[in-house]
N, C-alpha and C. Protein backbone atom coordinates (compact mmCIF):
# COMPACT_ATOMS: atom_id res chain seq x y z
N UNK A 1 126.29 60.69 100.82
CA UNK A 1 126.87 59.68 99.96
C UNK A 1 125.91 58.51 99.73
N UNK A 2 125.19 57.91 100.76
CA UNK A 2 124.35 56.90 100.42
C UNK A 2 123.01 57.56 100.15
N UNK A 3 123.00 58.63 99.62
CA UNK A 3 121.49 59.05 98.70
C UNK A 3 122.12 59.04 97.60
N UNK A 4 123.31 58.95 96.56
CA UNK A 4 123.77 58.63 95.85
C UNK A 4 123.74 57.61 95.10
N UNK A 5 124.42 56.79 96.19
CA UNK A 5 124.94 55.28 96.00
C UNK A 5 123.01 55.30 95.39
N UNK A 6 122.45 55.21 96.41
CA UNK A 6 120.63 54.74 96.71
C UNK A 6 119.96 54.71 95.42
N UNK A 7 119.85 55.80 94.64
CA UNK A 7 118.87 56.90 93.49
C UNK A 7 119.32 55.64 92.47
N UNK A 8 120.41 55.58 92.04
CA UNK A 8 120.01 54.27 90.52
C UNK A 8 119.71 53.08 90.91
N UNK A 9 119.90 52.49 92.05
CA UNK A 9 119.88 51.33 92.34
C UNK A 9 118.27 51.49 92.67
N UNK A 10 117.68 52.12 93.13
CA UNK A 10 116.26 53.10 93.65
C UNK A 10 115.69 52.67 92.34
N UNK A 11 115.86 53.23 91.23
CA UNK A 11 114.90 53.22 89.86
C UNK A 11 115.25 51.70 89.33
N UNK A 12 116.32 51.02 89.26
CA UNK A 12 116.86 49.98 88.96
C UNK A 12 115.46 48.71 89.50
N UNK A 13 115.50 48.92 90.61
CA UNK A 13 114.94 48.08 91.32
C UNK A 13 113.46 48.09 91.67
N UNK A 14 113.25 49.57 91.23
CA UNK A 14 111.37 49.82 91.20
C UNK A 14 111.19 49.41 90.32
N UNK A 15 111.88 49.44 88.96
CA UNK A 15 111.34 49.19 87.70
C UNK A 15 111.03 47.71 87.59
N UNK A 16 112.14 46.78 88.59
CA UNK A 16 111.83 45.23 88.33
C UNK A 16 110.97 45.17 89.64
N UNK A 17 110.73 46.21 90.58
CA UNK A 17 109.25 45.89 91.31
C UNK A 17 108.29 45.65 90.44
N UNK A 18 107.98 46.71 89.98
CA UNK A 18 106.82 46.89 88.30
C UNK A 18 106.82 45.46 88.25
N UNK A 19 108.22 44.93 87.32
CA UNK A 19 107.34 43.67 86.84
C UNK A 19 106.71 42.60 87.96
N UNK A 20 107.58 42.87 88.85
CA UNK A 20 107.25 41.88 89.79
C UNK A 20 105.31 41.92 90.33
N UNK A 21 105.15 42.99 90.64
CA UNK A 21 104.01 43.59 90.81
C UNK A 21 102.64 43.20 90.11
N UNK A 22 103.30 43.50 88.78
CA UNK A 22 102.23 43.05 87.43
C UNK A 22 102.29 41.78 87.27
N UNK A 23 103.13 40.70 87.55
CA UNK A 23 102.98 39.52 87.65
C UNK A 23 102.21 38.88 88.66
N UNK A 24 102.46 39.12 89.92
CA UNK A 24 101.73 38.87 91.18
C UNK A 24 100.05 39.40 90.90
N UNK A 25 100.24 40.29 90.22
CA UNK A 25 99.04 40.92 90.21
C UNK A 25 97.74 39.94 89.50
N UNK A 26 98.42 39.79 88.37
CA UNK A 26 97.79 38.61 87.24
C UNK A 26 97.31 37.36 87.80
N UNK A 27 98.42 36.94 88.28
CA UNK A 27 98.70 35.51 89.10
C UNK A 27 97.28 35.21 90.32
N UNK A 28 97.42 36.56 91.15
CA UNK A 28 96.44 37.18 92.16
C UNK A 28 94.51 36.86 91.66
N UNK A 29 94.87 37.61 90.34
CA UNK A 29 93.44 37.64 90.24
C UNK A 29 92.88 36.95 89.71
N UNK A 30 93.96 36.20 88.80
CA UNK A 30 93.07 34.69 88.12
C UNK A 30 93.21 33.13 89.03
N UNK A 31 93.91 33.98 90.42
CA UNK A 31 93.54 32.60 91.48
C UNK A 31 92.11 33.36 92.02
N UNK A 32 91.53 34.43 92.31
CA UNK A 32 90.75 34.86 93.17
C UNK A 32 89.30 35.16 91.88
N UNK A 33 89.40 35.73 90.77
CA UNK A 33 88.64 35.60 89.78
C UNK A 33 88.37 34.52 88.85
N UNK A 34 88.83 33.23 88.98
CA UNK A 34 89.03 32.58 88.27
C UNK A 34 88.64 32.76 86.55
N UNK A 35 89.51 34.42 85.91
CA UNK A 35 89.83 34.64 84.81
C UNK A 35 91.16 34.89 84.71
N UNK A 36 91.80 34.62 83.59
CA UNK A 36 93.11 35.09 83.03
C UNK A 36 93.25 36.20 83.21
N UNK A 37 92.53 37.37 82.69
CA UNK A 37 92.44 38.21 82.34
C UNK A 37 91.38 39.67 83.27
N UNK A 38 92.26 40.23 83.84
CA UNK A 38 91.35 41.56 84.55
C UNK A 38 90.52 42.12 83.67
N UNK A 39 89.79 42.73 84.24
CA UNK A 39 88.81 43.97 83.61
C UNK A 39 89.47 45.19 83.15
N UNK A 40 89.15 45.49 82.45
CA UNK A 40 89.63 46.87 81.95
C UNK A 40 88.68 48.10 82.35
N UNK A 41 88.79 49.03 82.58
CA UNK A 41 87.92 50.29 82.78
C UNK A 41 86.82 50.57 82.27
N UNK A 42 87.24 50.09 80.39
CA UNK A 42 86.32 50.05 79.16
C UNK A 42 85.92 49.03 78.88
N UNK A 43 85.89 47.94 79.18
CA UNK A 43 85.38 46.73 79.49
C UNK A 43 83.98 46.42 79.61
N UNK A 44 83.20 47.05 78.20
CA UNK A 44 82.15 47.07 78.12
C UNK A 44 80.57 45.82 78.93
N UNK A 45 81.22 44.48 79.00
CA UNK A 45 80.65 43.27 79.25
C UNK A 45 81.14 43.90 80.64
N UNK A 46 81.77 44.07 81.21
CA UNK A 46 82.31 44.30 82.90
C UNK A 46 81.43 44.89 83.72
N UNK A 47 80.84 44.98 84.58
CA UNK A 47 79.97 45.69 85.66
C UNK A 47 81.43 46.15 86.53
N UNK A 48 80.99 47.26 87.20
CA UNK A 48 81.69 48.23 87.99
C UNK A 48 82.00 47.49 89.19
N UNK A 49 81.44 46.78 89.60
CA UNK A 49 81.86 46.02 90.90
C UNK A 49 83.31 45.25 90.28
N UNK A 50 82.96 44.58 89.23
CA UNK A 50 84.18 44.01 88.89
C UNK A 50 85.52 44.58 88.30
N UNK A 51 85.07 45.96 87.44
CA UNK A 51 86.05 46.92 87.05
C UNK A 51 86.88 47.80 88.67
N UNK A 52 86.30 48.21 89.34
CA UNK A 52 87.11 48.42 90.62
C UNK A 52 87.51 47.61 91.67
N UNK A 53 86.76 46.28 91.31
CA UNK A 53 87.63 45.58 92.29
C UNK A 53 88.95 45.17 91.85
N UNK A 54 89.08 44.95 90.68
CA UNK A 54 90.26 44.36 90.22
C UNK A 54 91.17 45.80 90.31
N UNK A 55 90.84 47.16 90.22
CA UNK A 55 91.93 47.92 90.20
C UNK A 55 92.29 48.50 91.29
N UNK A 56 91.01 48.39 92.73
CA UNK A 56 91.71 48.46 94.19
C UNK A 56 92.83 47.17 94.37
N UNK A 57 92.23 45.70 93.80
CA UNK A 57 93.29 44.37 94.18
C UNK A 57 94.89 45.17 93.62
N UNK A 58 94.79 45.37 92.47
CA UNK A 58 96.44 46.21 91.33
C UNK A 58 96.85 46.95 92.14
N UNK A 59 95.97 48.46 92.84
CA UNK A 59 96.75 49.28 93.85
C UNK A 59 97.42 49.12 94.66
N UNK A 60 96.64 47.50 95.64
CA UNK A 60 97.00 47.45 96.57
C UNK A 60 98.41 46.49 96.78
N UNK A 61 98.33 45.63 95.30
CA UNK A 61 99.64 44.50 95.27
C UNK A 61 100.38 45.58 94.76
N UNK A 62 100.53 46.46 94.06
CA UNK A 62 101.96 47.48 93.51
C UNK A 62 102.25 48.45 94.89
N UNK A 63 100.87 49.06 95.60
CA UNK A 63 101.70 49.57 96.72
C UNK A 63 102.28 48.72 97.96
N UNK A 64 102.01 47.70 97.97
CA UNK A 64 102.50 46.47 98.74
C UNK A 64 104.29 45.98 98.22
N UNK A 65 104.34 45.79 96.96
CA UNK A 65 105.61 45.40 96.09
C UNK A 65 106.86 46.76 96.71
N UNK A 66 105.90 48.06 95.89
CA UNK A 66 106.87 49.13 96.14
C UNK A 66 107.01 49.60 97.02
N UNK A 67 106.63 49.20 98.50
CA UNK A 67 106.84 49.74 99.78
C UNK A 67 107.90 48.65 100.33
N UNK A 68 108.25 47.24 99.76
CA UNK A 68 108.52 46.10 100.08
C UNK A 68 110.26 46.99 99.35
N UNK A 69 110.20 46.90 97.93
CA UNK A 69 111.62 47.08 97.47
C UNK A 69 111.57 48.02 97.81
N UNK A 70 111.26 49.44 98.46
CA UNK A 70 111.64 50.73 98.43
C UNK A 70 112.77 50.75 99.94
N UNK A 71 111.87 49.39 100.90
CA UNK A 71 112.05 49.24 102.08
C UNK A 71 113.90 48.68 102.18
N UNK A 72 113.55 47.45 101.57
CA UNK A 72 114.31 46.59 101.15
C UNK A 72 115.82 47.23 100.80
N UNK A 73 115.70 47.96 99.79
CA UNK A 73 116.52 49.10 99.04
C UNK A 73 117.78 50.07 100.19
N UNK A 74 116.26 50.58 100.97
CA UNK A 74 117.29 51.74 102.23
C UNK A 74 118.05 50.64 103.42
N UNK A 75 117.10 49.43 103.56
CA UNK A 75 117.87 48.38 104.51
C UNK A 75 119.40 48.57 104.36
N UNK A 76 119.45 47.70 103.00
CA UNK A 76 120.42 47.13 101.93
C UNK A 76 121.47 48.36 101.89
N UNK A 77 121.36 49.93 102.32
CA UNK A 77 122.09 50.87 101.22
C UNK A 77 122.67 50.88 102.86
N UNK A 78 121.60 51.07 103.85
CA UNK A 78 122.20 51.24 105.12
C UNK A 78 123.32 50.47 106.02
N UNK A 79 122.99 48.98 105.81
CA UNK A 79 123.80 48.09 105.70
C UNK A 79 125.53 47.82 105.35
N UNK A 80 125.16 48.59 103.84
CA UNK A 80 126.35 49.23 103.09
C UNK A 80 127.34 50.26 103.29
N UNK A 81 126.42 51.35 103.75
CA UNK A 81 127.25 52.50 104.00
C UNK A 81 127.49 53.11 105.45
N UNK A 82 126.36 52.45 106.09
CA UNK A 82 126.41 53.10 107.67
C UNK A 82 124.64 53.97 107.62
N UNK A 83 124.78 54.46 106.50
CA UNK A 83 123.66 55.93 106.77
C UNK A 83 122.50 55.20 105.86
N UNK A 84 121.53 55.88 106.73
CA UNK A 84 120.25 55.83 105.93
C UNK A 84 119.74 56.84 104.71
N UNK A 85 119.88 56.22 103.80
CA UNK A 85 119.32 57.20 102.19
C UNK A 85 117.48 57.78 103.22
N UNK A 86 118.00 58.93 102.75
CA UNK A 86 116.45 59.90 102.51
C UNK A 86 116.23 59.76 101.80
């Protein structure tokens, strides 16, 4: 029953991880890059040091976010129902 309850509230809440994620993310790199704006892949003017650093920093704040609400999520469902969502 609480893998039920879990699954929309699950996508509900990754999806506003996302934004959360991509915001922090932005926020992140134009305190630590002092640019607005990341590198892109194709980011012709960009050297590679700067094109992968900015997309290990993205990996690591979205798998940080979505391990946070995913966590957060089974707490919350367990809390609720008694059982822990798989």
């Amino acid at each position: 029953m609480a893998k039920i309850l879990y699954k929309p509230f699950g996508l509900v809440f990754g999806a506003f991880g996302g934004v959360i994620a991509g915001a922090l993310f932005k926020r992140l790199w134009a305190l630590l890059g002092h640019e607005e704006k990341a590198p892109q892949a194709t980011d012709q003017d960009r050297t590679w040091r700067e094109v992968l650093t900015a997309a290990a920093l993205q990996g690591a704040v979205f798998a940080l976010v979505k391990a946070a609400v995913d966590r957060s999520g089974a707490v919350g469902t367990h809390r609720l129902t008694g059982a822990w969502p798989d």
